[in-house]
Protein backbone atom coordinates (compact mmCIF):
# COMPACT_ATOMS: atom_id res chain seq x y z
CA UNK A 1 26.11 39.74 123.70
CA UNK A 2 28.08 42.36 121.96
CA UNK A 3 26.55 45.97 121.33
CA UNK A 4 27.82 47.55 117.93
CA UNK A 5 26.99 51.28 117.98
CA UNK A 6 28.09 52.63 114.24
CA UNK A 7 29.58 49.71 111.83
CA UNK A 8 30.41 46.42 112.95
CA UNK A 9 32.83 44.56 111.15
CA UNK A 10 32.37 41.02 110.76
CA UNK A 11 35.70 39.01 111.72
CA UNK A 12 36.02 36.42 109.21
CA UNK A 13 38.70 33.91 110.26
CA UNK A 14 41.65 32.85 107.93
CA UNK A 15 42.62 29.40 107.23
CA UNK A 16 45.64 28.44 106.45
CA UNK A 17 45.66 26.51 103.11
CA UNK A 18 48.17 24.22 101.58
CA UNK A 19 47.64 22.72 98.52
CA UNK A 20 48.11 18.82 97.57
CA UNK A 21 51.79 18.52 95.83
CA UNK A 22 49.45 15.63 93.22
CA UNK A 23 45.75 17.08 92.53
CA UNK A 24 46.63 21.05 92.77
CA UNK A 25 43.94 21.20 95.25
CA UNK A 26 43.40 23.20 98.22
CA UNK A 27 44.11 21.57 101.93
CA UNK A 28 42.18 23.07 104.40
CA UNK A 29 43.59 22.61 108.30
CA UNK A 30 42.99 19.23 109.95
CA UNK A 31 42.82 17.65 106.39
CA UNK A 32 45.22 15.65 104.19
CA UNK A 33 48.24 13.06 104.92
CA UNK A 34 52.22 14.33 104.52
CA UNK A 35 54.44 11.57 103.18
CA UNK A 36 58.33 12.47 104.10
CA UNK A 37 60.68 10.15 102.12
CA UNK A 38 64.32 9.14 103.00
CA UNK A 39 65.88 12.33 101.84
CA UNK A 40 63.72 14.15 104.19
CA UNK A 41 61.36 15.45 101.48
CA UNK A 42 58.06 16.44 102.56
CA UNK A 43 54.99 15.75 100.24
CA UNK A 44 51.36 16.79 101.30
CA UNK A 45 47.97 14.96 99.88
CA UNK A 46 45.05 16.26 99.91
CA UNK A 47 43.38 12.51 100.45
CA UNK A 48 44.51 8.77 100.24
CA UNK A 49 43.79 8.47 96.55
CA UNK A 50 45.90 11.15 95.67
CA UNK A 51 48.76 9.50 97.72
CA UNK A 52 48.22 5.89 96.10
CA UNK A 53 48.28 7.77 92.93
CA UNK A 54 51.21 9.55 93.42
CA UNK A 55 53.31 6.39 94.78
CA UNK A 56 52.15 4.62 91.51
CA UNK A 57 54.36 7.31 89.70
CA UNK A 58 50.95 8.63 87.62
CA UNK A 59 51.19 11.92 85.66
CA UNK A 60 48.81 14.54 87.20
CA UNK A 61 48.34 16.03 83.81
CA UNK A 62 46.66 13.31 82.33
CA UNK A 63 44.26 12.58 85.08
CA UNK A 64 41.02 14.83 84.06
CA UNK A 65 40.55 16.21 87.71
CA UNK A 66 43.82 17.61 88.73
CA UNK A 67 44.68 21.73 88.34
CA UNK A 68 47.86 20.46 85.80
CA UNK A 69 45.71 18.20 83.74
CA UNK A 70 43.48 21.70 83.59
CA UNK A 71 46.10 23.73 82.93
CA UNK A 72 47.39 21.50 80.42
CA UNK A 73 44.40 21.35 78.32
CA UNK A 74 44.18 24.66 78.82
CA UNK A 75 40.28 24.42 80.81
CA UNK A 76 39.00 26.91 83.18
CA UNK A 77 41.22 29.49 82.15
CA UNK A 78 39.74 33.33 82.34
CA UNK A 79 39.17 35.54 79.23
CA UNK A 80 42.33 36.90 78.68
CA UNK A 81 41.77 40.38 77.12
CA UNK A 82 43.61 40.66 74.06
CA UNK A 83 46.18 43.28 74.23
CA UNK A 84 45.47 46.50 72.12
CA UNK A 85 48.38 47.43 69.57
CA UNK A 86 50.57 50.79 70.57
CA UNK A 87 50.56 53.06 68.12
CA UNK A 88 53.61 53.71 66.76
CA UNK A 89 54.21 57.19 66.43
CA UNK A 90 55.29 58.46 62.77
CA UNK A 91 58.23 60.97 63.54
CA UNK A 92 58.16 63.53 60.17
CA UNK A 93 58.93 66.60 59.33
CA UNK A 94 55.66 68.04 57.97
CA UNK A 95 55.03 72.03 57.17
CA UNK A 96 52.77 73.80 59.57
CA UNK A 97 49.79 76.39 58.62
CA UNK A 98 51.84 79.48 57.70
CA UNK A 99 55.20 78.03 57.35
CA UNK A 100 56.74 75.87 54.58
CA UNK A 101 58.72 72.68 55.23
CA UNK A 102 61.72 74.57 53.01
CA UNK A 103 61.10 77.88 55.79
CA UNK A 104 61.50 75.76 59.17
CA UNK A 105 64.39 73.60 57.59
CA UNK A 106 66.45 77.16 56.96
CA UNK A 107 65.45 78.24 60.21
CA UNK A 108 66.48 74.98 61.84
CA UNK A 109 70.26 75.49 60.09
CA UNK A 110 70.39 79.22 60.80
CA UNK A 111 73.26 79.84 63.02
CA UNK A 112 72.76 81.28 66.60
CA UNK A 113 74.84 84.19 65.83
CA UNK A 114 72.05 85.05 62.73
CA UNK A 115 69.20 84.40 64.57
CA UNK A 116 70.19 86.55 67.47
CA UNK A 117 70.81 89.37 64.82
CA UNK A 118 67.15 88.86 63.07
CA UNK A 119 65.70 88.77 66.56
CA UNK A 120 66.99 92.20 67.64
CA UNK A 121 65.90 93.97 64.46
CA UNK A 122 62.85 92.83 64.45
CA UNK A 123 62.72 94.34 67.99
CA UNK A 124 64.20 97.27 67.18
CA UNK A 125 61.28 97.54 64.57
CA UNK A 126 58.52 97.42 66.91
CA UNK A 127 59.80 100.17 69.24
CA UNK A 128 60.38 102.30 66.32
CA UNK A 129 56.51 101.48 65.08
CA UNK A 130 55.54 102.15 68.94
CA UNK A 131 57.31 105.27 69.19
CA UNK A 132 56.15 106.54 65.74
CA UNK A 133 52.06 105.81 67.28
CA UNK A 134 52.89 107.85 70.62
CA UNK A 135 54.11 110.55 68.42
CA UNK A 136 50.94 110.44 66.38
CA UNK A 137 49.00 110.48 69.64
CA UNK A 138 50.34 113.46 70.92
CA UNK A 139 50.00 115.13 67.49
């Protein structure tokens, strides 16, 4: 008897499946016959009938039971979900609230040189406005 104190885990055992090279189907240990032919290819069937069929030279995919007959006929497949469309992305040049389109295009072409030059002005503007409001404060 074995005492669990907290969570037991139960140990589920794993089989190793192979899967019949005829029907598709699952071979569980202990089961199924393995045919090796002259060339020393290995085949493994899940039963005799799949054998027989397989020596016979029959198609799997037109035999109703077999995964490639399923397959095939496209049976048992899951709901694929239908992929949603990306949205492209529309890349234009639109104005923005306050600014014309003709504004940020002259902007865009400024040179460096002239945007440097309006930058410092306008600088040079507010220090003169903040200077000009201490002086009124002191007033």
């Amino acid at each position: 008897s074995v005492s669990c104190q907290g969570a037991c885990v139960a140990a589920t055992m794993v089989l190793k499946t192979e899967v019949c090279r005829f029907s598709g189907l699952k071979i569980y240990p202990g089961h199924g016959m393995r045919l090796t032919k002259m060339d020393s290819q290995t085949f493994l069937f899940l039963n005799a009938k799949c054998k027989r069929l397989f020596n016979l030279r029959l198609r799997p995919a037109k035999l109703a039971w077999t995964t490639q007959y399923r397959k095939a006929h496209k049976k048992d497949t899951n709901i694929v979900v239908a992929r949603k469309k990306k949205r492209t992305i529309k890349t234009g040049k639109r104005s923005l609230v306050g600014a014309s389109l003709e504004a940020i295009t002259k902007k865009r072409t400024e040179k460096t040189e002239v945007r440097a030059a309006a930058r410092d002005a306008a600088l040079r503007e507010i220090k003169e406005r903040q200077r000009k409001a201490k002086a009124a404060k002191k007033k």
